[in-house]
N, C-alpha and C. Protein backbone atom coordinates (compact mmCIF):
# COMPACT_ATOMS: atom_id res chain seq x y z
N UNK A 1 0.85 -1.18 0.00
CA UNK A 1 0.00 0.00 0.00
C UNK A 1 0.89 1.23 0.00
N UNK A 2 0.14 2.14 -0.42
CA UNK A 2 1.12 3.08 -1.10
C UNK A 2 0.79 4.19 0.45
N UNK A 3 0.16 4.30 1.19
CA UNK A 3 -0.24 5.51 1.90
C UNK A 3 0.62 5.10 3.43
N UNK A 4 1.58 5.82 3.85
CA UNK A 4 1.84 6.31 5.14
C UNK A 4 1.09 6.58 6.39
N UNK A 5 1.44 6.05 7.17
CA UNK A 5 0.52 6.93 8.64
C UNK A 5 1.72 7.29 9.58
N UNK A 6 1.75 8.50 9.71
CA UNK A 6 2.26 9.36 10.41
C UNK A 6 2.13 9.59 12.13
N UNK A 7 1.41 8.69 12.54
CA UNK A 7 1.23 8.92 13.68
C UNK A 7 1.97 8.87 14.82
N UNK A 8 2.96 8.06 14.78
CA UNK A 8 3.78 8.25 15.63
C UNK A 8 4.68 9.80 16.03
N UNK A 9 5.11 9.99 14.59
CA UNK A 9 5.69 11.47 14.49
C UNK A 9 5.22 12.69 14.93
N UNK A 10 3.57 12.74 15.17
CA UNK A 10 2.93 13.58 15.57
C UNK A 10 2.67 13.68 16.90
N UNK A 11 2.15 12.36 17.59
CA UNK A 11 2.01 12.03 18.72
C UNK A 11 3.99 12.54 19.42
N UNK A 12 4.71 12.45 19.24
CA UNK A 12 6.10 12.46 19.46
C UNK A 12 6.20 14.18 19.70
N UNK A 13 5.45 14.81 18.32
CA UNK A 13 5.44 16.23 17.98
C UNK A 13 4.76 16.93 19.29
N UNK A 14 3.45 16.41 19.39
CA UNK A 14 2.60 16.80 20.64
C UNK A 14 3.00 16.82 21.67
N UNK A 15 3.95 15.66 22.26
CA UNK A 15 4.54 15.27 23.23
C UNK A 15 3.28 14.60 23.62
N UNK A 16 2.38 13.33 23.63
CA UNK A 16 1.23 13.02 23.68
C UNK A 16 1.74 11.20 23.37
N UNK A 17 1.07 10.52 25.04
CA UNK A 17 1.00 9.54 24.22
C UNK A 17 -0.36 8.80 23.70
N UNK A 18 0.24 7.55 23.23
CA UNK A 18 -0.52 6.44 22.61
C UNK A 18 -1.89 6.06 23.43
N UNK A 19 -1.66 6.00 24.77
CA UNK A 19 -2.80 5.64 25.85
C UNK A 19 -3.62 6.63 25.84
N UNK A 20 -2.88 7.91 26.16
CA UNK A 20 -3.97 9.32 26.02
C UNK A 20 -4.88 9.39 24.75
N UNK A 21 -4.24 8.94 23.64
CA UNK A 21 -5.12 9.66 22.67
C UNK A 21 -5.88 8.16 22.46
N UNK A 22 -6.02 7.13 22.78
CA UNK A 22 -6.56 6.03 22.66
C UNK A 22 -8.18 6.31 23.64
N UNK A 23 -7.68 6.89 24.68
CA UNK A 23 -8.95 7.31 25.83
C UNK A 23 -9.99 8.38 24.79
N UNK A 24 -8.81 9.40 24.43
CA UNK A 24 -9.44 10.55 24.06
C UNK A 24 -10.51 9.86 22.59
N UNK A 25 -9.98 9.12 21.83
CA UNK A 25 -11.02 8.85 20.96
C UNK A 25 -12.18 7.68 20.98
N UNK A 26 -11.50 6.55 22.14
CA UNK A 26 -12.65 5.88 22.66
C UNK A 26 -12.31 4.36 21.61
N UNK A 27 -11.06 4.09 21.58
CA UNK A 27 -10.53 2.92 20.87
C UNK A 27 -9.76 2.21 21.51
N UNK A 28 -9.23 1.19 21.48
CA UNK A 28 -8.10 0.52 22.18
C UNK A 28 -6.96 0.74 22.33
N UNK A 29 -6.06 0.64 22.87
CA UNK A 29 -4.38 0.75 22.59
C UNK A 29 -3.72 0.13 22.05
N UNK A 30 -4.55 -1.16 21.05
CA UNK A 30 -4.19 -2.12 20.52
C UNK A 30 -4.38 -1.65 18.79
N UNK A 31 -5.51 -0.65 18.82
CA UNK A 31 -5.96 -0.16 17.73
C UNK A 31 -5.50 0.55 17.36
N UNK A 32 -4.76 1.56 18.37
CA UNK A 32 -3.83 2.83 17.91
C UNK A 32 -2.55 2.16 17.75
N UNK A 33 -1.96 0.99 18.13
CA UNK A 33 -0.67 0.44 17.81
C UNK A 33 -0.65 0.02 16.10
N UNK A 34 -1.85 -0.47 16.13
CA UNK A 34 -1.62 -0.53 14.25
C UNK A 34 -2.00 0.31 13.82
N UNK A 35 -3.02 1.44 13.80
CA UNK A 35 -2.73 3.10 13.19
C UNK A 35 -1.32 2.71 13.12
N UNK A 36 -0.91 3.21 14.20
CA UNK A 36 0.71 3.82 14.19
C UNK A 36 1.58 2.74 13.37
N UNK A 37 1.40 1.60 13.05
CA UNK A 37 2.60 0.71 11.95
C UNK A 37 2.04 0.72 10.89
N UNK A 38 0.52 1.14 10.87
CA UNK A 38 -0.01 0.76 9.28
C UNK A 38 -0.50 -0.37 8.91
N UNK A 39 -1.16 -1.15 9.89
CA UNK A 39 -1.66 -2.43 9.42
C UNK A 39 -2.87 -2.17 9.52
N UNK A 40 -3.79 -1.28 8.74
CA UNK A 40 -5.04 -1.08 9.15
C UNK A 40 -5.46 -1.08 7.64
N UNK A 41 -6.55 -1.46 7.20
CA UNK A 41 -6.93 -1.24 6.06
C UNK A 41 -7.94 -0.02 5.85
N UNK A 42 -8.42 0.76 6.96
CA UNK A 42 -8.81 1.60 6.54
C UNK A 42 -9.36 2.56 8.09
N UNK A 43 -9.88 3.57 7.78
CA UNK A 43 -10.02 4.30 9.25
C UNK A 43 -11.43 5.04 8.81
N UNK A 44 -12.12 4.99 10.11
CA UNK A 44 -13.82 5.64 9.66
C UNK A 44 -12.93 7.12 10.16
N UNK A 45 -13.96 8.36 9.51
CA UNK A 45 -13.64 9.52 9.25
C UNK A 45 -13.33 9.90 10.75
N UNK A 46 -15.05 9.58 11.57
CA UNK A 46 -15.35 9.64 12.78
C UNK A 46 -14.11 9.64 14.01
N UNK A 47 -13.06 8.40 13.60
CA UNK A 47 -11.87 8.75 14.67
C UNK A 47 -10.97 9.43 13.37
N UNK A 48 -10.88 9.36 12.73
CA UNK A 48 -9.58 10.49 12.13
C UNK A 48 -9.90 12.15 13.11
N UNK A 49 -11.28 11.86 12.60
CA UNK A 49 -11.81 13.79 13.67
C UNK A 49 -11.25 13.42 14.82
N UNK A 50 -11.46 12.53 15.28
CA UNK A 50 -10.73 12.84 16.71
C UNK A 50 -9.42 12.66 17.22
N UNK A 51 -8.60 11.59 16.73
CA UNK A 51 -7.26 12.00 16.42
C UNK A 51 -6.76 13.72 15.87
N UNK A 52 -7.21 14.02 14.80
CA UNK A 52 -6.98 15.26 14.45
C UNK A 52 -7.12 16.47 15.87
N UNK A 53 -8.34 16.15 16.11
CA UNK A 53 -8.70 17.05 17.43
C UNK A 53 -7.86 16.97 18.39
N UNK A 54 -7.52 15.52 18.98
CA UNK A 54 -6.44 15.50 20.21
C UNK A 54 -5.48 15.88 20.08
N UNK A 55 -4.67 15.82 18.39
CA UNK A 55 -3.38 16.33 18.20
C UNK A 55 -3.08 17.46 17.48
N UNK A 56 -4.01 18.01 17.44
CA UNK A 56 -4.54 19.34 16.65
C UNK A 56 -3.61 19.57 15.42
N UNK A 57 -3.96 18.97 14.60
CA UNK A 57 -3.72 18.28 13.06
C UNK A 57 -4.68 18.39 12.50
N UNK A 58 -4.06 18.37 11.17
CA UNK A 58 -4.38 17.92 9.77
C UNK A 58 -4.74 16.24 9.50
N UNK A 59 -5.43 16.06 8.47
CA UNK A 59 -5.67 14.44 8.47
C UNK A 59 -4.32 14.43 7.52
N UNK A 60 -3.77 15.37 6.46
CA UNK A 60 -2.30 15.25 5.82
C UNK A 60 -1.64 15.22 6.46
N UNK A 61 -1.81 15.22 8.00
CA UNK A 61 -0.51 15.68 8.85
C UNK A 61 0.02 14.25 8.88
N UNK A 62 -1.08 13.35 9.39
CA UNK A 62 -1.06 12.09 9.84
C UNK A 62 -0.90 10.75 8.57
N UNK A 63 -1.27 11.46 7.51
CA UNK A 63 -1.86 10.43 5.87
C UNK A 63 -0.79 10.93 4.98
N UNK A 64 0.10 10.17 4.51
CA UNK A 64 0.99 10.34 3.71
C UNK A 64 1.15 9.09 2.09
N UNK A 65 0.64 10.18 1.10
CA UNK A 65 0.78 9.42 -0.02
C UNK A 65 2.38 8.94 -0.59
N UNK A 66 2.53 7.74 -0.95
CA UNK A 66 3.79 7.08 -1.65
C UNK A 66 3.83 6.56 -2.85
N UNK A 67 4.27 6.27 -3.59
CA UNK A 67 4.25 5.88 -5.01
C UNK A 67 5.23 4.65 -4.72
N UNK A 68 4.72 3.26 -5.09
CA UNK A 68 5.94 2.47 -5.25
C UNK A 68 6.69 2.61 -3.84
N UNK A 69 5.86 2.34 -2.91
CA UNK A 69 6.93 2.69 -1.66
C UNK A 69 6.97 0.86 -0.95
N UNK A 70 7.98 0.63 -0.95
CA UNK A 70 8.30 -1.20 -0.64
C UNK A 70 8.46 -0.92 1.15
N UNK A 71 6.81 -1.23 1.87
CA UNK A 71 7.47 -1.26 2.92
C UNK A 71 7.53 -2.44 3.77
N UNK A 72 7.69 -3.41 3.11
CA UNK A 72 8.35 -4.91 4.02
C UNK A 72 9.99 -4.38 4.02
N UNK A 73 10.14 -2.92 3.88
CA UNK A 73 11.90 -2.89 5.07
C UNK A 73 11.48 -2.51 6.22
């Protein structure tokens, strides 16, 4: 898949962690661990708003398009 998730970098940016913003949107910490590696096939809008909100972001902040990007490194 060609699209990035940024989340770690932001959460890092915020100084904010993984548990906090897991409360704040009402998901698991298991759920925000694959946000954050990218094993998700897709995300309802509903928590992107709230991610965005807790880390007061952009959904580009967090969503990064790739072309041809090989990421089994």
């Amino acid at each position: 898949m060609s699209i990035l998730v940024n989340l770690d970098a932001m959460l890092a940016k915020r100084k904010k962690r993984s548990r906090e913003l897991a409360e704040y949107v009402g998901i698991t910490e298991q759920n925000i661990s694959l946000l954050r590696t990218g094993r998700v096939r897709g995300i309802r809008f509903s928590t992107l708003d709230k991610i965005c909100e807790f880390l007061e972001c952009q959904p580009g902040d967090l969503l990064e398009y790739k072309s041809n990007v090989d990421l089994t490194q």
